[in-house]
C-alpha atoms as a PDB file:
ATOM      1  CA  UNK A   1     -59.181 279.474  94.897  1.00  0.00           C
ATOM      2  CA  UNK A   2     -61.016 280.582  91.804  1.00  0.00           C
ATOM      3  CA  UNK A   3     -58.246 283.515  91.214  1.00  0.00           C
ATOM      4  CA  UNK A   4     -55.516 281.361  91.573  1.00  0.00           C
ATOM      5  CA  UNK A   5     -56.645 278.587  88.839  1.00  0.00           C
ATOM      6  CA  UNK A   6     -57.011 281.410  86.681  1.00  0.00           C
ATOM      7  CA  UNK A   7     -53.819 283.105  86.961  1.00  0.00           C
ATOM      8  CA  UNK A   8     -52.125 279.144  86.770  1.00  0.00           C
ATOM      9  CA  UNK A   9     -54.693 278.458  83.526  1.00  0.00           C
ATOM     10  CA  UNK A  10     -53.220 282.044  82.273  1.00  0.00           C
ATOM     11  CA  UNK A  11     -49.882 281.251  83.437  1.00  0.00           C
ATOM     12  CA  UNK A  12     -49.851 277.787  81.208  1.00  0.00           C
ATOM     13  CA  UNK A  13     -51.445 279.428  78.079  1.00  0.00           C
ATOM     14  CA  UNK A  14     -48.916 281.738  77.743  1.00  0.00           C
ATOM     15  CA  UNK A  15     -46.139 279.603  78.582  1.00  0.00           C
ATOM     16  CA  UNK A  16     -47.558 277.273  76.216  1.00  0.00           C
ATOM     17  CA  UNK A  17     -47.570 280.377  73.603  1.00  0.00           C
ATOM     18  CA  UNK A  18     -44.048 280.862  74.200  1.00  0.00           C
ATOM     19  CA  UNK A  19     -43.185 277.502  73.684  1.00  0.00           C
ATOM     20  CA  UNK A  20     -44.635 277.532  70.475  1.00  0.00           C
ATOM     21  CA  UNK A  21     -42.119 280.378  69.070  1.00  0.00           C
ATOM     22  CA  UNK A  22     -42.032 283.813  68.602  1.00  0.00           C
ATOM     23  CA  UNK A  23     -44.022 284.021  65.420  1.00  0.00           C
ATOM     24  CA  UNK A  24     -47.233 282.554  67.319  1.00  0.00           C
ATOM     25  CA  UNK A  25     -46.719 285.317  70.148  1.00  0.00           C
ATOM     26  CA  UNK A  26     -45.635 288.192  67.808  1.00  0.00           C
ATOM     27  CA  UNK A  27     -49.455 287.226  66.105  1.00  0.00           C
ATOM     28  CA  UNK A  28     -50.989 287.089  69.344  1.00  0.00           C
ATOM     29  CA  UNK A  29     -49.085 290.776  70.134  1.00  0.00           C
ATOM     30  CA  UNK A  30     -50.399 292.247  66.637  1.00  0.00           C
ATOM     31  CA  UNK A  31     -54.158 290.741  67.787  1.00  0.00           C
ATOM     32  CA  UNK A  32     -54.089 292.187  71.524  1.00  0.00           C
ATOM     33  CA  UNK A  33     -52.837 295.592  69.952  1.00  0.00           C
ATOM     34  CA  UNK A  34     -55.546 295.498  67.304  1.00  0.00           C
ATOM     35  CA  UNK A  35     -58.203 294.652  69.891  1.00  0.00           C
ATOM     36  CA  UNK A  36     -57.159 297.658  72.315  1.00  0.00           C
ATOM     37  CA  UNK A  37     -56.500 300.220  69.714  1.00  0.00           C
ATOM     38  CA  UNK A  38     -60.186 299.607  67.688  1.00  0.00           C
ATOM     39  CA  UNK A  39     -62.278 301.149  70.126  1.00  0.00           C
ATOM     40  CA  UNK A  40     -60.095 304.694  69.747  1.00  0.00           C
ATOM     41  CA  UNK A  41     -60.295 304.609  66.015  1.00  0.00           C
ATOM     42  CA  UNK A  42     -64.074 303.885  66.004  1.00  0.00           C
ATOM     43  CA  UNK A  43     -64.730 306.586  68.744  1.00  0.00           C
ATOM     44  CA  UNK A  44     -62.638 309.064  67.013  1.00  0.00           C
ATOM     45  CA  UNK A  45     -64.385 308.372  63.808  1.00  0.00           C
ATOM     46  CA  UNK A  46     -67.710 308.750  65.677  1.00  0.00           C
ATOM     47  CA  UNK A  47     -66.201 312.135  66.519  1.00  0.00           C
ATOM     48  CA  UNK A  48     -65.167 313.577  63.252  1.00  0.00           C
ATOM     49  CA  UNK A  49     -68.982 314.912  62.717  1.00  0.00           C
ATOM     50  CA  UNK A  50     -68.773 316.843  65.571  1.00  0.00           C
ATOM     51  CA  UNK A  51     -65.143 318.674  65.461  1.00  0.00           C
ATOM     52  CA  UNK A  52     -65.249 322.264  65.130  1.00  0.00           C
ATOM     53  CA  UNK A  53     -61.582 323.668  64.093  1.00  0.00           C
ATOM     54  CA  UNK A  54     -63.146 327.280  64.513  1.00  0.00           C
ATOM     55  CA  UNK A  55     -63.260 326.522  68.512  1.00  0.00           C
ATOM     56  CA  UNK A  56     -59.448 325.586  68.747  1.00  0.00           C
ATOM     57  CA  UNK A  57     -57.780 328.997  69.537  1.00  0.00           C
ATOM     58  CA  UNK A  58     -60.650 330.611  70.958  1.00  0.00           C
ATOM     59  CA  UNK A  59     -59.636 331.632  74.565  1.00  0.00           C
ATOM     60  CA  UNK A  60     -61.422 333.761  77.057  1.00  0.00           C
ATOM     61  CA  UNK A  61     -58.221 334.689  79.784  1.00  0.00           C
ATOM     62  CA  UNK A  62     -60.703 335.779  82.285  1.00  0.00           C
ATOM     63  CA  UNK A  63     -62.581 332.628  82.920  1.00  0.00           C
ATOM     64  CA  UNK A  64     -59.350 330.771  83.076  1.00  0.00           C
ATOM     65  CA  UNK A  65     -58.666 329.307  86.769  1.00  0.00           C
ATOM     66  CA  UNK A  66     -55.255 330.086  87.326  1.00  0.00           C
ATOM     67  CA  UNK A  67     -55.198 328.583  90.635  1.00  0.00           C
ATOM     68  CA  UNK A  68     -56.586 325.066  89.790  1.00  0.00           C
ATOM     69  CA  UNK A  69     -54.597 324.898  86.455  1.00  0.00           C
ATOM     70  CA  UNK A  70     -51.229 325.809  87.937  1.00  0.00           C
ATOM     71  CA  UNK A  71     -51.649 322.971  90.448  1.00  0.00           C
ATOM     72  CA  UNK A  72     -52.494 320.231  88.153  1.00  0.00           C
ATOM     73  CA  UNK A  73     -49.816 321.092  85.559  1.00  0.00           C
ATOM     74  CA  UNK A  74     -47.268 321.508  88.343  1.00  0.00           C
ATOM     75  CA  UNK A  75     -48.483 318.352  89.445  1.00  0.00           C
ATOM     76  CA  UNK A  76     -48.289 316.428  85.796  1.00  0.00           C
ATOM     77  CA  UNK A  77     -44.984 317.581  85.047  1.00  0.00           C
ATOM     78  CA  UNK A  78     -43.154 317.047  88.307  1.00  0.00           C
ATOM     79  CA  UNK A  79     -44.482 313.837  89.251  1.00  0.00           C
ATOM     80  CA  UNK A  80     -45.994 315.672  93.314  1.00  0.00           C
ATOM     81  CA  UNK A  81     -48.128 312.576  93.566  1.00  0.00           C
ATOM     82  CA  UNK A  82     -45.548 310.456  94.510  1.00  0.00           C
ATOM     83  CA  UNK A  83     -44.791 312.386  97.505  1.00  0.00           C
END
């Protein structure tokens, strides 16, 4: 009972937003995109410090897993996990 008054409450707020106009839901858009995107900026700030540019095209080929790394970029790319 609890989960469906919640999805009717959310139901009515946001057809109440859309009855409002666009402008009022284009705001609330900008705000929910604002609110998700924060916590990357601030972590990747946090980060910064501790970046070391030296380390990016340093490779050792013989502790590579060729096995492992095969699969899961086979697996990425054509979409196995649907099968």
């Amino acid at each position: 009972m609890p989960l469906r008054l919640l999805l009717f409450a959310l139901s009515l707020s946001l057809s109440y937003l859309n009855y409002r106009g666009l402008h009022i839901v284009g705001n609330g858009a900008i705000a929910s995109t604002v609110y998700i995107i924060v916590p990357f900026l601030v972590l990747g700030a946090l980060a910064i410090p501790h970046v070391q540019p030296s380390n990016w095209l340093v490779q050792d080929w013989g502790a590579v897993q060729w096995g492992p790394f095969i699969n899961v970029m086979f697996w990425c790319a054509a979409r196995i996990e649907m099968f």
